[in-house]
Protein backbone atom coordinates (compact mmCIF):
# COMPACT_ATOMS: atom_id res chain seq x y z
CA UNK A 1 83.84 1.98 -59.77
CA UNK A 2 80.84 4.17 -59.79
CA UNK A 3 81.04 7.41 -58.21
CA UNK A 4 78.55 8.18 -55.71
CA UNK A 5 76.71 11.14 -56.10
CA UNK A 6 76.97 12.68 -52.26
CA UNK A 7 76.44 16.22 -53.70
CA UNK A 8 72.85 15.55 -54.92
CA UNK A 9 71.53 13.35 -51.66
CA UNK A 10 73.07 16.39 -49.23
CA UNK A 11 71.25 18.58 -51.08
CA UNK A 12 67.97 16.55 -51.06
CA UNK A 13 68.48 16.09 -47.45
CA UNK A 14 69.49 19.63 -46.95
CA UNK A 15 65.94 20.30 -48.36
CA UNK A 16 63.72 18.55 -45.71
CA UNK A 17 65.69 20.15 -42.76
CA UNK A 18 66.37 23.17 -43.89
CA UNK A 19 64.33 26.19 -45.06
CA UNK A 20 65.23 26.89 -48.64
CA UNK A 21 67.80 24.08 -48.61
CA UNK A 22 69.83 26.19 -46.63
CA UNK A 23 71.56 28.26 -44.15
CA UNK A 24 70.79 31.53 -45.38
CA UNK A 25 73.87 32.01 -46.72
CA UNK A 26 75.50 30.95 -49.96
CA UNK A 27 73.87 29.03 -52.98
CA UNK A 28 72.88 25.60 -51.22
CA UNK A 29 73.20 24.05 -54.56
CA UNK A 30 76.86 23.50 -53.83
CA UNK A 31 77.94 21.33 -50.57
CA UNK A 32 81.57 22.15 -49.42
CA UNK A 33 83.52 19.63 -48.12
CA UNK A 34 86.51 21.04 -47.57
CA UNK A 35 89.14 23.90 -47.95
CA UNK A 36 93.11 24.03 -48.31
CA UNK A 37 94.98 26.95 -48.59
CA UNK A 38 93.43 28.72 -51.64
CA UNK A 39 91.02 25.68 -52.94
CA UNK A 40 87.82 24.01 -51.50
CA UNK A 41 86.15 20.54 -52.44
CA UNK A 42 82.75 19.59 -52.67
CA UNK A 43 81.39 16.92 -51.87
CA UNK A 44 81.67 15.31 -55.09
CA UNK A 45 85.27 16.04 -55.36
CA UNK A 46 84.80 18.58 -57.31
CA UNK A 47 87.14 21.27 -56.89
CA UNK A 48 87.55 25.06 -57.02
CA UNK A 49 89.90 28.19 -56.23
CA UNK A 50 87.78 29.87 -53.84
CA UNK A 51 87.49 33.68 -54.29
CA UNK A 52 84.70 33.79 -51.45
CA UNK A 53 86.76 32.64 -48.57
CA UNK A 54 84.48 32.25 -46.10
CA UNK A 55 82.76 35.58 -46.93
CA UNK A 56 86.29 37.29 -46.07
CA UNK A 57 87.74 35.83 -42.75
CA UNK A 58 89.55 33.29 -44.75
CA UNK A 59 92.31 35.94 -45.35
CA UNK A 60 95.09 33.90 -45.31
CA UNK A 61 93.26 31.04 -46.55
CA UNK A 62 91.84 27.61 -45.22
CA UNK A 63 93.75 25.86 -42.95
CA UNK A 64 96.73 27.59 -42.28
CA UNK A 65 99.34 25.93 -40.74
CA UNK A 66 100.08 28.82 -37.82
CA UNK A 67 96.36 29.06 -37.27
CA UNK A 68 95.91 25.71 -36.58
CA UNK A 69 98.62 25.38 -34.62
CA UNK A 70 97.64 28.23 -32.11
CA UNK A 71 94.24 26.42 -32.52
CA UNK A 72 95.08 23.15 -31.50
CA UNK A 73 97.69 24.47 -28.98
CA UNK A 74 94.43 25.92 -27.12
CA UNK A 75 91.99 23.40 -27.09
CA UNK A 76 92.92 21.14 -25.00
CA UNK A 77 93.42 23.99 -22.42
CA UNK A 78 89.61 24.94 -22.96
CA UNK A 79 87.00 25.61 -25.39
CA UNK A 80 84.92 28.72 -24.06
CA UNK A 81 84.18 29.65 -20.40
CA UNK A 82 81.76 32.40 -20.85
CA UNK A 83 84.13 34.34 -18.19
CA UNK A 84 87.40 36.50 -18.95
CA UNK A 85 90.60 34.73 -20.18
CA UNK A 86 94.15 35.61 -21.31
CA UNK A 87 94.20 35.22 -24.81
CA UNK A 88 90.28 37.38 -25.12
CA UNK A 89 92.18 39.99 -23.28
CA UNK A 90 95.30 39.77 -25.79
CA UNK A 91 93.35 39.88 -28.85
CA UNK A 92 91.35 42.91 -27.12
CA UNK A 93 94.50 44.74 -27.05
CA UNK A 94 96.11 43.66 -30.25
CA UNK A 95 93.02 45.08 -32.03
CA UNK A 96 93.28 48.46 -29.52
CA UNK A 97 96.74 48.97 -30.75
CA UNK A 98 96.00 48.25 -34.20
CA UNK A 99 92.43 50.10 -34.88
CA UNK A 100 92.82 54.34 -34.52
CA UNK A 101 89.02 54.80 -32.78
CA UNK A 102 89.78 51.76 -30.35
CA UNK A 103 90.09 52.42 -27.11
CA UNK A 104 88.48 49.95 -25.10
CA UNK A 105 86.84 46.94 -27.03
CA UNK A 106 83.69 44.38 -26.55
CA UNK A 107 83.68 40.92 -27.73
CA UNK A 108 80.04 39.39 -29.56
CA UNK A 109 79.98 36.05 -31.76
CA UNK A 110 79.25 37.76 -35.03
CA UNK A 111 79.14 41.39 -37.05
CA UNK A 112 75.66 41.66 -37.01
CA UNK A 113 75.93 41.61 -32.93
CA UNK A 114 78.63 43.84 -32.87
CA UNK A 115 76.47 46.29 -35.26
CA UNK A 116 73.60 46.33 -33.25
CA UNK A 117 75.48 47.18 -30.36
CA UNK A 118 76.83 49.89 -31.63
CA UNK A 119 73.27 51.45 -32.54
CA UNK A 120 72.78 50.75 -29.22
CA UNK A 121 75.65 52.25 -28.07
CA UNK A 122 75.57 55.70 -29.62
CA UNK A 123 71.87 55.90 -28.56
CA UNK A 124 72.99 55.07 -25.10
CA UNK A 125 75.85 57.68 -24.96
CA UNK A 126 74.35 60.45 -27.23
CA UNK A 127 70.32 60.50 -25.69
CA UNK A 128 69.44 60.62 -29.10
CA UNK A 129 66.93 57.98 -31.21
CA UNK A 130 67.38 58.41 -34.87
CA UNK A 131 70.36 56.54 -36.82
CA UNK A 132 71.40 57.71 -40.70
CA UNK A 133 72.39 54.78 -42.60
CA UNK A 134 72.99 54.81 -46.59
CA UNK A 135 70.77 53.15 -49.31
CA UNK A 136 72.53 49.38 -49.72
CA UNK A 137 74.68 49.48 -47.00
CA UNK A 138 75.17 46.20 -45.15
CA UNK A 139 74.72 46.30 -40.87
CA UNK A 140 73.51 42.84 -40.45
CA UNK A 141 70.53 41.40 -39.45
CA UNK A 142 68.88 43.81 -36.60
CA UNK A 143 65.73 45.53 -37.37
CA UNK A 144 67.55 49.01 -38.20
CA UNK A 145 69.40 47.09 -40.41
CA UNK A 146 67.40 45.93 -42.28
CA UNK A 147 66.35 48.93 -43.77
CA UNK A 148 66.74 49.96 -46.92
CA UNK A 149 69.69 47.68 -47.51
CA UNK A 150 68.32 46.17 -51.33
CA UNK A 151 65.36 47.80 -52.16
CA UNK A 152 63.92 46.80 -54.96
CA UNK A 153 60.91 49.81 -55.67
CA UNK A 154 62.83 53.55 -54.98
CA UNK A 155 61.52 55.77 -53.01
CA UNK A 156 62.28 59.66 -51.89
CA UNK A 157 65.29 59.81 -49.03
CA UNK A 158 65.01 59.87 -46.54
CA UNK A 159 62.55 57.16 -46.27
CA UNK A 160 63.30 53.67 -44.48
CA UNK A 161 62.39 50.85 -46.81
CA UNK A 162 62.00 47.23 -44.04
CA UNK A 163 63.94 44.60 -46.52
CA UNK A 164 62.27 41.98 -44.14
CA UNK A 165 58.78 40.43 -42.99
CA UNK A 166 58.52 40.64 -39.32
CA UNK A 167 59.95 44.42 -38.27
CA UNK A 168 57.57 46.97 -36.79
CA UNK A 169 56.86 50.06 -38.24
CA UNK A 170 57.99 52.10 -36.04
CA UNK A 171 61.29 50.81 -36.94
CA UNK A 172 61.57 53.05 -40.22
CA UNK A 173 60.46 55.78 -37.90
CA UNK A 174 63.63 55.85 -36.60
CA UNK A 175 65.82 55.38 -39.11
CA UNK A 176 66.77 58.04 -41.82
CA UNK A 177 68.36 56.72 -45.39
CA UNK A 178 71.00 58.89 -47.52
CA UNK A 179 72.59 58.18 -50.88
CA UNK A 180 75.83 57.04 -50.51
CA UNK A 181 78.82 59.69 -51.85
CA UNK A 182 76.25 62.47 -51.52
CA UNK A 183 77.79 64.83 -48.75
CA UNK A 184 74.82 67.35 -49.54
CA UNK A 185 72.00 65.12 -48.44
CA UNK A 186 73.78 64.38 -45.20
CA UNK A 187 74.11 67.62 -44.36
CA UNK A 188 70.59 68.64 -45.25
CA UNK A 189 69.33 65.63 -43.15
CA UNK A 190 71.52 66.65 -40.28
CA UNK A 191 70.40 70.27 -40.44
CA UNK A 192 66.76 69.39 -40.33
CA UNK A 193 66.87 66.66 -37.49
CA UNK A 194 68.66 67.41 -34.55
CA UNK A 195 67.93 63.96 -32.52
CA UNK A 196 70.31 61.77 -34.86
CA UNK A 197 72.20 59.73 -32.74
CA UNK A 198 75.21 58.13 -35.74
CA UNK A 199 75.30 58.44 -38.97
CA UNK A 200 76.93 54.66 -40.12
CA UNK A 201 78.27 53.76 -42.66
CA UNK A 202 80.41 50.95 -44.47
CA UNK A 203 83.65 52.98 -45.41
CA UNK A 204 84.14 51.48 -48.94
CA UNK A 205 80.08 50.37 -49.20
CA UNK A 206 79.67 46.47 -50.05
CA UNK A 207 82.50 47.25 -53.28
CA UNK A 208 81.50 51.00 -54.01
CA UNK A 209 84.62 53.19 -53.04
CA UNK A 210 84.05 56.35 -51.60
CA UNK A 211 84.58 59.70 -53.40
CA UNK A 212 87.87 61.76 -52.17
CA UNK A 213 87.17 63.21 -49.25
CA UNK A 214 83.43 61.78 -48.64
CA UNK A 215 84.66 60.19 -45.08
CA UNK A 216 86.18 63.01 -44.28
CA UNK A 217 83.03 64.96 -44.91
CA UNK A 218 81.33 62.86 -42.79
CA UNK A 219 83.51 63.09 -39.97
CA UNK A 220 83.35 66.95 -40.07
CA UNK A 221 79.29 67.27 -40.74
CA UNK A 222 79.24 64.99 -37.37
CA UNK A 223 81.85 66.59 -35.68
CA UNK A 224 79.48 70.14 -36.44
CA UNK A 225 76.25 68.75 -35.44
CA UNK A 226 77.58 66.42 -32.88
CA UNK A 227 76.54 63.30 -33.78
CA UNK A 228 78.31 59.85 -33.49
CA UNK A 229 79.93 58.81 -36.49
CA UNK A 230 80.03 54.90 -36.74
CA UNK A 231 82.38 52.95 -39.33
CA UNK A 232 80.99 49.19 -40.37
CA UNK A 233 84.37 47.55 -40.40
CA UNK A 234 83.43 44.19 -40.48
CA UNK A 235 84.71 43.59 -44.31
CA UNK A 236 87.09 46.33 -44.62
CA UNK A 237 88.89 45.83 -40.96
CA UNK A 238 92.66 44.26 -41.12
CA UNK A 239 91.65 43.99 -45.16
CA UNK A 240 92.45 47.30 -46.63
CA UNK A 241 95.06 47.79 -44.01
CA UNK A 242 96.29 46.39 -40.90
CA UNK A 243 94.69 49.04 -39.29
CA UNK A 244 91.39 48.90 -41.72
CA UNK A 245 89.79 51.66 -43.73
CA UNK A 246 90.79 54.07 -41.09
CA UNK A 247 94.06 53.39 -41.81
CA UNK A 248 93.64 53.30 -45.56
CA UNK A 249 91.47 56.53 -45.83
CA UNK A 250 93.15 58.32 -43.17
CA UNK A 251 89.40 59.15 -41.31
CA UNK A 252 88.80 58.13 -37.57
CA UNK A 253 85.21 57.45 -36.62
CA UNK A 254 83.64 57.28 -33.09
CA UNK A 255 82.93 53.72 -33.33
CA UNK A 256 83.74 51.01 -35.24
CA UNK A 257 82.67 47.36 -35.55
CA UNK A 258 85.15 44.51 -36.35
CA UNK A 259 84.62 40.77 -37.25
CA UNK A 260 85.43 37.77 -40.10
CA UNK A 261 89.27 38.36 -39.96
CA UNK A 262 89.86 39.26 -35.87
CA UNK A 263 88.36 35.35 -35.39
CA UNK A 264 90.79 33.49 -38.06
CA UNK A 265 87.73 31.68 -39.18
CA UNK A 266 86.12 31.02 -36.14
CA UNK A 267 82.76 33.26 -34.69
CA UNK A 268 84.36 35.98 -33.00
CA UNK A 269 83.49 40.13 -33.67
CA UNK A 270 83.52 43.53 -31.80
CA UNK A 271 83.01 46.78 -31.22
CA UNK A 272 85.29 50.08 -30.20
CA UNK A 273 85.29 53.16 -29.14
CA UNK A 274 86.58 55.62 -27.00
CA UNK A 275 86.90 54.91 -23.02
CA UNK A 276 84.16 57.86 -22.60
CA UNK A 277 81.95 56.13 -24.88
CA UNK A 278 82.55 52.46 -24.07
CA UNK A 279 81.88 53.33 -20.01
CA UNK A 280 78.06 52.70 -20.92
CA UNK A 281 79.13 48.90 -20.49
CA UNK A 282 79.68 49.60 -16.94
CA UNK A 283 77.13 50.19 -14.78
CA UNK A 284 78.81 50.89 -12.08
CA UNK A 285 80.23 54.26 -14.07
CA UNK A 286 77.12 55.39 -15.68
CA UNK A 287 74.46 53.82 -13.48
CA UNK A 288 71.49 52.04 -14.04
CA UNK A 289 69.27 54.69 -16.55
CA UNK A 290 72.85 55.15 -18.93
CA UNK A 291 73.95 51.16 -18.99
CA UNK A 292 74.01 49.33 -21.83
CA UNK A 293 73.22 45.41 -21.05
CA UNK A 294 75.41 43.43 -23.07
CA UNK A 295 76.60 39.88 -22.59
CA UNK A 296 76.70 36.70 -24.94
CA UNK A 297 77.72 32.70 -24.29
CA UNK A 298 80.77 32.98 -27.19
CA UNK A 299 81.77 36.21 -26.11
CA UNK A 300 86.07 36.17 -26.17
CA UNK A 301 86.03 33.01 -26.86
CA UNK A 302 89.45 31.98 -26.14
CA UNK A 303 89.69 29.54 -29.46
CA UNK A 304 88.74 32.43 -31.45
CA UNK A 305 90.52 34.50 -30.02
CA UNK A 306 93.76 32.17 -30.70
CA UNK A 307 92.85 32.06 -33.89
CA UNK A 308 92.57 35.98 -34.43
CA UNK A 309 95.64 36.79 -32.82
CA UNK A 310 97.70 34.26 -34.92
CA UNK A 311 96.27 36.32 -38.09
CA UNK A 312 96.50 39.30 -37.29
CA UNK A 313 100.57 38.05 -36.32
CA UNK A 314 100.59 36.83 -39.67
CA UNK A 315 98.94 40.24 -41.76
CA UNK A 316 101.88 42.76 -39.39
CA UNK A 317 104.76 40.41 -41.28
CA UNK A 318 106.69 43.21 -43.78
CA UNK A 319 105.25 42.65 -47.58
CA UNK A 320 101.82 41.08 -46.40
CA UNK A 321 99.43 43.92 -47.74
CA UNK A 322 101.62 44.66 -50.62
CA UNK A 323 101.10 41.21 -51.83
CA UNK A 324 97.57 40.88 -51.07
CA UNK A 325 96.93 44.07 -53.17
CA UNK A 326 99.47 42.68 -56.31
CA UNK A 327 97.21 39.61 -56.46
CA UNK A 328 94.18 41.64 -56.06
CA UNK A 329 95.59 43.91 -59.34
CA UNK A 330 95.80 41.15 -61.21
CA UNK A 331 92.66 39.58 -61.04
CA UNK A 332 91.45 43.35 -61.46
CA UNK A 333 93.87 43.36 -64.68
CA UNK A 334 93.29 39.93 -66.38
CA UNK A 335 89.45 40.76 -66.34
CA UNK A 336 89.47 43.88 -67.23
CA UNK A 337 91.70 43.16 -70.45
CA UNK A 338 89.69 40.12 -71.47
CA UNK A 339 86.50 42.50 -71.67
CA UNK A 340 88.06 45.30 -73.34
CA UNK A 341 89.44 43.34 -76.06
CA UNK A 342 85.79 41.72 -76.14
CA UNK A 343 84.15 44.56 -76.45
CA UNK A 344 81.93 44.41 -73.56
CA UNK A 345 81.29 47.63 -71.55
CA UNK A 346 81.81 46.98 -67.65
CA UNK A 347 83.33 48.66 -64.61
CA UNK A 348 85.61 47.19 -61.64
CA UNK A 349 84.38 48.58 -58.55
CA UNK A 350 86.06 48.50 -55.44
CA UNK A 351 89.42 47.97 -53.61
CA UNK A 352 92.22 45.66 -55.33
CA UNK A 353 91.37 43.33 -52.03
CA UNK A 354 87.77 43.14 -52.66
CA UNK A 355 85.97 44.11 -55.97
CA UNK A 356 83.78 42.89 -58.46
CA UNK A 357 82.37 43.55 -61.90
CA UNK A 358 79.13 45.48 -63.22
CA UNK A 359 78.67 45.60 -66.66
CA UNK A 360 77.47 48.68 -67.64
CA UNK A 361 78.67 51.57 -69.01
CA UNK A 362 78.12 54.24 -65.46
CA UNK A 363 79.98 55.06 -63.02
CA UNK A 364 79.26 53.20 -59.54
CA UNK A 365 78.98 55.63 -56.95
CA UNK A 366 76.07 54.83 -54.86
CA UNK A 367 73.36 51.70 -54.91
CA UNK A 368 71.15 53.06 -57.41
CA UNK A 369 74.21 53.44 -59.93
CA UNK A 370 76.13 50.21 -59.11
CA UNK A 371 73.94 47.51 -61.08
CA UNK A 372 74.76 45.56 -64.55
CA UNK A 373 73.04 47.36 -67.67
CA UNK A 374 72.22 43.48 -68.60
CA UNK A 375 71.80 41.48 -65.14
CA UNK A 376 72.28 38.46 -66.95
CA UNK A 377 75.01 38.87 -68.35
CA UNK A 378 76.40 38.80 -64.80
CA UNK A 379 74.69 35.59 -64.32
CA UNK A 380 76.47 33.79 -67.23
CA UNK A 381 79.69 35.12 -66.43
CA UNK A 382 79.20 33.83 -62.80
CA UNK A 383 77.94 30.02 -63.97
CA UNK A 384 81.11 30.12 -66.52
CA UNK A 385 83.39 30.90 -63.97
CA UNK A 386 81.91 28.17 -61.63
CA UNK A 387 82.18 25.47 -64.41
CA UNK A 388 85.38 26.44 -64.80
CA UNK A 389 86.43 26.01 -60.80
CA UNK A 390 86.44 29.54 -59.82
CA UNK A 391 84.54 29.63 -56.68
CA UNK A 392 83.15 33.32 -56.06
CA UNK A 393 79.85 35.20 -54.93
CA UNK A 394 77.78 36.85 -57.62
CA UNK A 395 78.35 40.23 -56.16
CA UNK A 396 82.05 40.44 -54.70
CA UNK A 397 85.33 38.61 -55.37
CA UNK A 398 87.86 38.21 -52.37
CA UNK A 399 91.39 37.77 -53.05
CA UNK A 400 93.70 35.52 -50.62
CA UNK A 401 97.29 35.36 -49.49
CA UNK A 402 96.83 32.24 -50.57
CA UNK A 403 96.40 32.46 -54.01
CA UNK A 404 98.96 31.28 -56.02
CA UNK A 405 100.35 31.54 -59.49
CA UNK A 406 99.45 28.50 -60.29
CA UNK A 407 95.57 29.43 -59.38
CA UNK A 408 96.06 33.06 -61.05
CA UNK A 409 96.94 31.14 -64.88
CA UNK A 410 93.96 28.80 -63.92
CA UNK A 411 91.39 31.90 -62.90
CA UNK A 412 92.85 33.70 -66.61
CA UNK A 413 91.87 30.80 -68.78
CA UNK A 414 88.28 30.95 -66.79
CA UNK A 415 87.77 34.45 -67.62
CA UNK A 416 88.48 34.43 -71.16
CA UNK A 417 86.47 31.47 -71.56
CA UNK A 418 83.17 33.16 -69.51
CA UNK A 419 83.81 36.56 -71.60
CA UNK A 420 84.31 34.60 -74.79
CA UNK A 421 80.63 32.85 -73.86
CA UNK A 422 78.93 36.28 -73.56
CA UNK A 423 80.40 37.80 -76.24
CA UNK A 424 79.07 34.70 -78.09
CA UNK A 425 75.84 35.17 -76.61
């Protein structure tokens, strides 16, 4: 019987509908079908051992069985109400006992919500205009943003390079942009403006670590000039630790943003913050000149929030992060040995739960410094991996708890045989 090639007319179909073939997202030229556990299916049966997991919220991988329990416990009770309800208001205080700078929380549908909000927010609470943001980092989609995130000509910090058509220029008025891991630019930008509202940042920055004590420099150059400091937590929240890089790195920030793993998979996010800060969501505290107006159809949903809570049950079990790092090692290990014995200068950069490869000789330490010697090289090694059923975004790999040792011998064999190509190349 001849096998029906599905993958090929949803992409052709994909292409009349949808700009570029696709959602913006991933590389439409594959059409997932399905996930289980640690794999995914396309839609030609093909399958793979998926190191992208959703882009992260796929922690403890697809479909588990708790998760969809809580899931399918709730939905027949309701699937969103755009009003309060019990389980929004028990995830809200899961993630206030579980996040250091979380006070008081607010719900939005996705991490590029719950960053714009909190620009918003510390302009609403401070008076001030300008935000600091580093060269590459990763806020979402607003307008501030998009500034400066991949650049591709340099230019002299502190100026705002627009990464999109279609934002004003007065935008890059407003926004300020700092090498990441450089404490001494921050502080000379903070000495010569004094109407920065936050500095934000991503505490480890897409994979690039930061240096021993950089956070804590940050926190003490804000706490001196008295400006908001803001930690993007959307990747590294309930992922480095239960209680997220603030946790890990030992730093407290004024605000933080949360999403992928607090929704289990589903479109959930949020932003904390002190009581004194978050009272700008109440009008009736701070009046009509200091409120910030903030309300959205998916906000708390209560399947999401199910689905977070169950999760986030799930990461607090004893021996959870230890073995999410241990399989993170590994596939930091197995990659690093094939290359070495190859010959073929690279660097791991990151966190054992989310990392990736340059190849090149430098140290990473900021986004002008964190790029492959030979970008294609990175390309081949990606397209071997991908023939071989390892399912992973060119820039980032994301281990799962539900990786197995089973897909650990299978991801091996893949990188030997994508090293062995470009050493052959």
């Amino acid at each position: 019987m001849l096998k029906i090639n599905t993958q090929s007319e949803w992409i052709a179909r994909a292409n009349e509908v949808l700009p570029a073939g696709g959602f913006g997202n991933f590389d439409p030229g594959i059409i997932i079908a399905r996930g289980e556990g640690s794999h995914v299916w396309d839609e030609d049966g093909n399958e793979y051992i998926d190191y992208l997991i959703g882009s992260g919220p796929m922690l403890l991988g697809h479909g588990h069985p708790e998760v969809m329990e809580a899931v399918l416990e709730q939905l027949p009770k309701g699937m969103t109400f755009f009003a309060n309800n019990a389980k929004g208001i028990e995830l809200a205080e899961a993630i206030v006992d579980a996040v250091p700078c979380c006070e008081q929380v607010r719900f939005v549908a996705s991490g590029g919500e719950a960053d714009m909000y909190a620009i918003r927010l510390a302009r609403a609470y401070t008076g001030r205009d300008k935000i600091l943001k580093f060269e590459g980092g990763y806020h979402g989609m607003s307008a501030e943003a998009q500034m400066s995130l991949a650049p591709s000509r340099r230019v002299n910090f502190p100026q705002a390079v627009p990464d999109s058509a279609g934002i004003p220029a007065g935008v890059a008025e407003q926004m300020l942009i700092a090498p990441f891991n450089d404490l001494e630019a921050v502080a000379a930008l903070l000495n010569e403006h004094d109407d920065i509202a936050a500095i934000m940042v991503e505490p480890l920055q897409r994979i690039i670590p930061p240096l021993p004590g950089y956070l804590q420099g940050l926190r003490d150059l804000c706490d001196k000039h008295n400006v908001l400091l803001i930690f993007d937590e959307i990747v590294t929240g309930f992922r480095l630790a239960y209680g997220g890089a603030q946790e890990k790195y030992g730093v407290t920030p004024d605000i933080c943003t949360l999403g992928k793993i607090i929704g289990g998979g589903f479109p959930l996010a949020a932003l904390g913050a002190s009581a004194e800060i978050m009272k700008h969501f109440d009008k009736d505290q701070v009046g009509e000149d200091g409120w910030l107006m903030q309300l959205g159809t998916l906000s708390g949903n209560p399947v999401a929030s199910v689905a977070g809570l169950k999760t986030m049950e799930v990461l607090r079990r004893d021996g959870v992060y230890d073995q999410l790092r241990a399989t993170g090692a590994v596939l930091q290990q197995m990659q690093g040995t094939a290359l070495v014995k190859a010959g073929i200068p690279f660097r791991i950069c990151g966190d054992e739960t989310l990392f990736d490869i340059f190849f090149t000789e430098n140290d990473c330490r900021d986004y002008r410094s964190a790029k492959h010697d030979d970008p294609h090289r990175n390309v081949m090694y990606n397209n071997s991996l991908r023939t071989s059923g390892i399912f992973k975004p060119p820039g980032k790999l994301y281990p799962s708890l539900a990786v197995t040792e089973a897909d650990l011998q299978q991801t091996k064999h893949a990188v030997e045989k994508a090293v062995q190509m470009i050493a052959n190349a």
